[in-house]
N, C-alpha and C. Protein backbone atom coordinates (compact mmCIF):
# COMPACT_ATOMS: atom_id res chain seq x y z
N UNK A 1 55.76 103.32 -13.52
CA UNK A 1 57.12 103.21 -13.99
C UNK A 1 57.62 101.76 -13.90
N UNK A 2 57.51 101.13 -12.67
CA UNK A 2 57.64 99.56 -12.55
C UNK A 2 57.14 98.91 -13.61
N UNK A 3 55.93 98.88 -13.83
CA UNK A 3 55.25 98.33 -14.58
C UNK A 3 55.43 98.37 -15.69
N UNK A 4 55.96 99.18 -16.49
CA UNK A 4 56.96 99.33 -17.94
C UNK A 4 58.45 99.09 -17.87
N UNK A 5 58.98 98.83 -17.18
CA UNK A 5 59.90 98.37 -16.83
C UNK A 5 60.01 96.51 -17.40
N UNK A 6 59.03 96.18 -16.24
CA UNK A 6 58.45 94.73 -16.43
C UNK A 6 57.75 94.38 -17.95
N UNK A 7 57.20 95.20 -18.32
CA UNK A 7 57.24 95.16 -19.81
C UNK A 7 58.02 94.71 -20.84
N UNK A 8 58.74 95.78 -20.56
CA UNK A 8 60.20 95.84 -21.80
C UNK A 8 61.40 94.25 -21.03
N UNK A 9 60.90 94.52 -20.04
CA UNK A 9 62.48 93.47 -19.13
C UNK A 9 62.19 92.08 -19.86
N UNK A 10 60.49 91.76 -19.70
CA UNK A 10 60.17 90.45 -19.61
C UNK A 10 60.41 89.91 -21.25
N UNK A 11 60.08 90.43 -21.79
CA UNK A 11 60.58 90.32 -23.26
C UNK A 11 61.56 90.02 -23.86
N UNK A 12 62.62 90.92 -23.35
CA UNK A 12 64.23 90.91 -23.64
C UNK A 12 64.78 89.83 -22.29
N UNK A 13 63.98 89.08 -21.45
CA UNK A 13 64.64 87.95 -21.11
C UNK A 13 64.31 86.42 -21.70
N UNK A 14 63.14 87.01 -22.38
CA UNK A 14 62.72 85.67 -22.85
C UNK A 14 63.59 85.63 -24.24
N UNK A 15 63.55 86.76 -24.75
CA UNK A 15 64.88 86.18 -26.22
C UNK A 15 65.54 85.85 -25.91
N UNK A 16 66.56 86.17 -24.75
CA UNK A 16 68.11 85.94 -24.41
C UNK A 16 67.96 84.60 -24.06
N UNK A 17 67.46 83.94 -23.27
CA UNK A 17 66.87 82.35 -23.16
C UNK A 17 66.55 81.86 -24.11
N UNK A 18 65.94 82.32 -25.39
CA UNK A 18 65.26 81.60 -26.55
C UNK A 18 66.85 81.59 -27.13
N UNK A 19 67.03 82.89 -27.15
CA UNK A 19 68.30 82.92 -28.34
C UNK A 19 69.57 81.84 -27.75
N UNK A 20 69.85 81.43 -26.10
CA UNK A 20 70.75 80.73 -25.53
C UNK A 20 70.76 79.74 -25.73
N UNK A 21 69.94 78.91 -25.44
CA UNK A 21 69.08 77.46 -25.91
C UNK A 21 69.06 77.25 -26.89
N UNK A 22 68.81 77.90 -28.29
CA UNK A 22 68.66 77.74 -29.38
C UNK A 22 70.06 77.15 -30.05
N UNK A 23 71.05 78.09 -29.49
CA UNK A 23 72.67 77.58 -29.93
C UNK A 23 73.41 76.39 -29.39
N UNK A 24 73.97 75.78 -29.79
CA UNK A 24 74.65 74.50 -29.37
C UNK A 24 76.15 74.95 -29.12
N UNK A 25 76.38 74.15 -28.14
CA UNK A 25 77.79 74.31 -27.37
C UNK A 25 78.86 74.08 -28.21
N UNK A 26 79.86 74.92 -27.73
CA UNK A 26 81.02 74.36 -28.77
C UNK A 26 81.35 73.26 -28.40
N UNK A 27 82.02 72.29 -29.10
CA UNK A 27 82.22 70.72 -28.77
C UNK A 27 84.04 70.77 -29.22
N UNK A 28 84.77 70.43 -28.68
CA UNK A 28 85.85 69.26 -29.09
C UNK A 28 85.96 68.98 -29.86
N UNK A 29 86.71 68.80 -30.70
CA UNK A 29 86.99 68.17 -32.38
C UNK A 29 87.49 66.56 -31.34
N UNK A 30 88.63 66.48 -30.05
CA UNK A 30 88.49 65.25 -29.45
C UNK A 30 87.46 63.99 -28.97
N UNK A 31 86.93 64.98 -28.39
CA UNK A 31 85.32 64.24 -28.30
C UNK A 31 84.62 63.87 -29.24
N UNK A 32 84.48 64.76 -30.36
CA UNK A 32 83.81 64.19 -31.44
C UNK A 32 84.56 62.74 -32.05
N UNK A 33 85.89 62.85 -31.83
CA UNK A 33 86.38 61.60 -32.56
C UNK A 33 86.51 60.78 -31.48
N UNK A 34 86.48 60.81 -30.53
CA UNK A 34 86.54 59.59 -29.23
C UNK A 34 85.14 59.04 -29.32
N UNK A 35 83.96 59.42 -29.98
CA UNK A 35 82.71 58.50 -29.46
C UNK A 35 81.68 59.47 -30.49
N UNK A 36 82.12 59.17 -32.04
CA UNK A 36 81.41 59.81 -32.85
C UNK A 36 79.76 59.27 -33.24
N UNK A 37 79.84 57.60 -32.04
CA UNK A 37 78.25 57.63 -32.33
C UNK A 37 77.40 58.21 -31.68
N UNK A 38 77.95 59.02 -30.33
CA UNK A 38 77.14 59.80 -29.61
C UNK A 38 77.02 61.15 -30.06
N UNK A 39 77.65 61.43 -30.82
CA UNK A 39 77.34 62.83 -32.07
C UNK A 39 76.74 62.44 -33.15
N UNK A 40 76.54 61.46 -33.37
CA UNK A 40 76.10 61.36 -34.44
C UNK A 40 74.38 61.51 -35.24
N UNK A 41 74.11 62.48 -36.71
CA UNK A 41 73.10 63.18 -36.55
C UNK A 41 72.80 64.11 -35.72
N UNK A 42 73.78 64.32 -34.78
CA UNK A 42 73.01 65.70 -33.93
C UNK A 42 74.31 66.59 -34.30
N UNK A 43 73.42 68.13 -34.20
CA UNK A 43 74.37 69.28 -34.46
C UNK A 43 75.03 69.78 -33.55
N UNK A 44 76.14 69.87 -33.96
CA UNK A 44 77.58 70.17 -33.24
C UNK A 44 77.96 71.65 -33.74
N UNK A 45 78.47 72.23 -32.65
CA UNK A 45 79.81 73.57 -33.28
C UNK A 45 81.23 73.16 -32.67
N UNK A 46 81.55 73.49 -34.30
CA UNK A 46 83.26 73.58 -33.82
C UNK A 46 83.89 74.43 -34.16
N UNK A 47 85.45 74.32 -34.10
CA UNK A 47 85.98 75.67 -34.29
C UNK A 47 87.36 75.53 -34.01
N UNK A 48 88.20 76.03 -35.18
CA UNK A 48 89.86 76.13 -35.20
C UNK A 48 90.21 76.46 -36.09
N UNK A 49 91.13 76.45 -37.19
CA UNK A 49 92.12 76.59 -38.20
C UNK A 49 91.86 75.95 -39.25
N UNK A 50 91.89 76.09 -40.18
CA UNK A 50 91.88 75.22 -41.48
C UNK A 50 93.30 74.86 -41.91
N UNK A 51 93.46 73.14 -41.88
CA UNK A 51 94.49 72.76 -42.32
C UNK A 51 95.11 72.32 -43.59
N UNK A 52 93.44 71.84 -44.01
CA UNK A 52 93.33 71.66 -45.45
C UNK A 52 92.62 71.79 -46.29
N UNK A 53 92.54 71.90 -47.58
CA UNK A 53 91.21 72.82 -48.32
C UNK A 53 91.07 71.81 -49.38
N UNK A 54 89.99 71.61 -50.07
CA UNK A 54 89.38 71.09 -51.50
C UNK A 54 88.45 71.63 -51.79
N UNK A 55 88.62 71.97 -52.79
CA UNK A 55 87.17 72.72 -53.59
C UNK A 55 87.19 71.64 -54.78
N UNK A 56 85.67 71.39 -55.32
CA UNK A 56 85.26 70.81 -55.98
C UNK A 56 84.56 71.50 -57.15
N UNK A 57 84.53 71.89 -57.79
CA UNK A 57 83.34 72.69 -58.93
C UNK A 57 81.94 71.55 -58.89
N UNK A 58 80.97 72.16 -58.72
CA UNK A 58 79.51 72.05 -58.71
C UNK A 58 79.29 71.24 -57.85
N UNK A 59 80.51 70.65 -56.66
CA UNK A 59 79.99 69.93 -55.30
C UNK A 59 80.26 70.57 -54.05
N UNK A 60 81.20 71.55 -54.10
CA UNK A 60 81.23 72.28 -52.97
C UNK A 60 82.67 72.06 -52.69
N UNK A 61 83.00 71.40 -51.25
CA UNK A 61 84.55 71.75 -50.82
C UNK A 61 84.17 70.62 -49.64
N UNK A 62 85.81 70.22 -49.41
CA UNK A 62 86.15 69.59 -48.24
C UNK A 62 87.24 70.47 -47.43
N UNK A 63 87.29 70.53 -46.22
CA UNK A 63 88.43 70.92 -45.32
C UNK A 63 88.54 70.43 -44.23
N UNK A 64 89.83 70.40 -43.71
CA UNK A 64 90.35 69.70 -42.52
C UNK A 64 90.19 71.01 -40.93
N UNK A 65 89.76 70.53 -40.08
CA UNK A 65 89.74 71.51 -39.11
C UNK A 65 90.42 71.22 -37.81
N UNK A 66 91.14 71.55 -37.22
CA UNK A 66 92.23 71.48 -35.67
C UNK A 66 91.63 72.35 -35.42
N UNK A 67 91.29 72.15 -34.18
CA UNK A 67 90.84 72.84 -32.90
C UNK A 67 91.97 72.89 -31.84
N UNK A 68 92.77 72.02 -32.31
CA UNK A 68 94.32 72.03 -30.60
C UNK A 68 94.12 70.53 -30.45
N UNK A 69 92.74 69.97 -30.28
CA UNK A 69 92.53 68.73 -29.57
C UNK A 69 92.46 67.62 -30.53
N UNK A 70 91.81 67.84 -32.05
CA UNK A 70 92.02 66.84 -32.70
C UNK A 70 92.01 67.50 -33.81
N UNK A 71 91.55 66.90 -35.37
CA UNK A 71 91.49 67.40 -36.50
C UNK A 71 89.93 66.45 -36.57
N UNK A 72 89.30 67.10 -37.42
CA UNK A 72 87.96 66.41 -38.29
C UNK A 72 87.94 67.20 -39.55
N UNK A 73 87.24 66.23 -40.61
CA UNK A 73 87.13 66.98 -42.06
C UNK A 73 85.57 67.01 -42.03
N UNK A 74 85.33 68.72 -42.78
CA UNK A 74 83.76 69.09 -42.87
C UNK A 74 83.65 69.32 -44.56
N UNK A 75 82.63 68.99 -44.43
CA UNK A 75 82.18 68.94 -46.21
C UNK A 75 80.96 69.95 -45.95
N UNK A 76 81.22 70.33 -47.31
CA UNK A 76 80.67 71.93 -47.28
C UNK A 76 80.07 72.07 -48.93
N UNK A 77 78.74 72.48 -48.72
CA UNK A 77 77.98 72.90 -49.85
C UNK A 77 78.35 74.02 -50.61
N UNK A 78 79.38 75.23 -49.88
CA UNK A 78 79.40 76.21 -50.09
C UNK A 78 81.12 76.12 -50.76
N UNK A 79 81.89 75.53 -51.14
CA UNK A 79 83.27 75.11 -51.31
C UNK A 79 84.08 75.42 -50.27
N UNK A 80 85.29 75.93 -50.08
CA UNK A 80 86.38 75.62 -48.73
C UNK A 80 86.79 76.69 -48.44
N UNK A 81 87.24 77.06 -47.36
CA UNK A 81 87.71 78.43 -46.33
C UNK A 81 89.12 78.09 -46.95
N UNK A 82 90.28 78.93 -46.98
CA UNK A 82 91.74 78.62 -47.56
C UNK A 82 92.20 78.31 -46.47
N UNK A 83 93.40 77.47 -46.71
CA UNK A 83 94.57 77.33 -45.52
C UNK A 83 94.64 78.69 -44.55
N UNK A 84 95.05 77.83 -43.30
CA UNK A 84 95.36 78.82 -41.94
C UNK A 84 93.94 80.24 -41.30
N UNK A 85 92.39 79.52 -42.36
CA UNK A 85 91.53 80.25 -42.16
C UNK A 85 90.94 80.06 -40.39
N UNK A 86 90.70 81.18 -39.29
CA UNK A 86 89.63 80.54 -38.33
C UNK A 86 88.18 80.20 -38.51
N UNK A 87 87.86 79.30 -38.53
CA UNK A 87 86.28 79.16 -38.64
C UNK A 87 85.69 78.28 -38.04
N UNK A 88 84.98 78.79 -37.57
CA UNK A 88 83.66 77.65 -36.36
C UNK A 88 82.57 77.61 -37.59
N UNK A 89 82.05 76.23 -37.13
CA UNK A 89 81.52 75.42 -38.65
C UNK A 89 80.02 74.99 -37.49
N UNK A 90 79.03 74.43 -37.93
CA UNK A 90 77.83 74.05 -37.33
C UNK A 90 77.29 73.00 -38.19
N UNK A 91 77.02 71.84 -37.92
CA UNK A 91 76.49 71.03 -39.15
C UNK A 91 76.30 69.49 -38.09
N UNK A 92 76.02 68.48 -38.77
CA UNK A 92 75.88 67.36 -38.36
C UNK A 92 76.67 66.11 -38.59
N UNK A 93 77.35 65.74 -37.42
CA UNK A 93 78.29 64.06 -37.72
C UNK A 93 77.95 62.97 -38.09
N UNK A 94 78.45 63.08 -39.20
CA UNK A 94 78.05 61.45 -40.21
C UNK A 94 79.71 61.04 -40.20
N UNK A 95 79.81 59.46 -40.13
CA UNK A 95 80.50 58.62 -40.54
C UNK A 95 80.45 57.86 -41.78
N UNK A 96 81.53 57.44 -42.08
CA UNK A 96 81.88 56.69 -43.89
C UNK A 96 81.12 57.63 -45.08
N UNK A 97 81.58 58.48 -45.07
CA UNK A 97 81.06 59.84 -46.20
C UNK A 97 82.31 59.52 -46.67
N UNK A 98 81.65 59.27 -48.43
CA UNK A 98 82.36 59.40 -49.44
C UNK A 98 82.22 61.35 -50.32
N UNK A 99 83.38 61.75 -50.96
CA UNK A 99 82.77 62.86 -51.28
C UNK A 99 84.34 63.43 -52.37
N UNK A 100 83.49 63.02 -53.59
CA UNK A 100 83.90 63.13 -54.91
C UNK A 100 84.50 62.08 -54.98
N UNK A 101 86.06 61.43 -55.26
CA UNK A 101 86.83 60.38 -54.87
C UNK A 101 87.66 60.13 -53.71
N UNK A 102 86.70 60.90 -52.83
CA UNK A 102 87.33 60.17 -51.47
C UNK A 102 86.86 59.70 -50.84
N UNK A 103 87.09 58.90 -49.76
CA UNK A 103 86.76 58.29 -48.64
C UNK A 103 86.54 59.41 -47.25
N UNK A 104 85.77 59.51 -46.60
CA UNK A 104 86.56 60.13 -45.52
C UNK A 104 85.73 59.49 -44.25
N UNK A 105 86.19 59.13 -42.69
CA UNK A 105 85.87 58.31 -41.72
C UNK A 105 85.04 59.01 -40.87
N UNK A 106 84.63 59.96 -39.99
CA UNK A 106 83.90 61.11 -39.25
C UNK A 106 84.08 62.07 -39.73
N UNK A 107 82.68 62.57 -40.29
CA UNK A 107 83.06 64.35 -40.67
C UNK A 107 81.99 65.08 -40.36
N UNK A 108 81.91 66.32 -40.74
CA UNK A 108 80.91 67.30 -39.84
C UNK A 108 80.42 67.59 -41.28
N UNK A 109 79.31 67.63 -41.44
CA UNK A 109 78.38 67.94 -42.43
C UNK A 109 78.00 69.56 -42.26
N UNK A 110 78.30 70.32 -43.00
CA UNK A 110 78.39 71.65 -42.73
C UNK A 110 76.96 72.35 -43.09
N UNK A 111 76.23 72.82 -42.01
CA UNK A 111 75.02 73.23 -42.93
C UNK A 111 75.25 75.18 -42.15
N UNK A 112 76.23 75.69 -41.85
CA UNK A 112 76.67 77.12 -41.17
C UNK A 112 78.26 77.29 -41.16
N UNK A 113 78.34 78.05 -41.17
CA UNK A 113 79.96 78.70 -41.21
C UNK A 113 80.34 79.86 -40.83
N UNK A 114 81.35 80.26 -40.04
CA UNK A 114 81.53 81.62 -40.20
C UNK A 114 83.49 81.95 -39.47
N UNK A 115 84.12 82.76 -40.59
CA UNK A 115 85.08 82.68 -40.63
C UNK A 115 85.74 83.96 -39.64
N UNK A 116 86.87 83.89 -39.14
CA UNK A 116 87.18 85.60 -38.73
C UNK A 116 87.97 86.07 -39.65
């Protein structure tokens, strides 16, 4: 009986570790903008409100995100969540991204999304 126990246990602890590790911490929208070269290229999660939306036809979307602590804009392959949406975003921080006719200074390169 032990011994199937240890079976099934050892298995379902090694996903929960694989699956823990695998995810990245939620981060600060503050932090990210206090010292965006130490984010930078590496994947971040964030997460708050949508303040502002752009959709683009055949480039996707820009939006603004508040978390409480700061705002950052994520550019998105998939076009834009609407105003007052929650969504934690996953992607990578690049600086001086241009995207359609804008400028924009730190943004989160969106390569995941998911809204409530």
């Amino acid at each position: 009986m032990r011994s199937r126990r240890k079976k099934i246990l050892l298995p379902v602890l090694l996903f929960g570790v694989l699956f823990l590790t695998a995810c990245p911490n939620r981060t600060d929208i503050a932090k990210v903008n206090a010292d965006p070269g130490r984010y930078r290229n590496k994947e971040v999660l964030i997460a708050g409100r949508v303040t502002e939306s752009y959709g683009v036809p055949l480039l996707g979307g820009a939006y603004e995100l508040d978390d409480g602590t700061g705002k950052i804009w994520v550019i998105s392959r998939n076009g834009a969540p609407s105003r007052g949406t929650e969504v934690g975003a996953k992607g990578k921080v690049q600086s001086g991204v241009t995207f359609g006719a804008r400028s924009f200074g730190t943004v989160l390169i969106e390569s995941e999304r998911r809204s409530r």
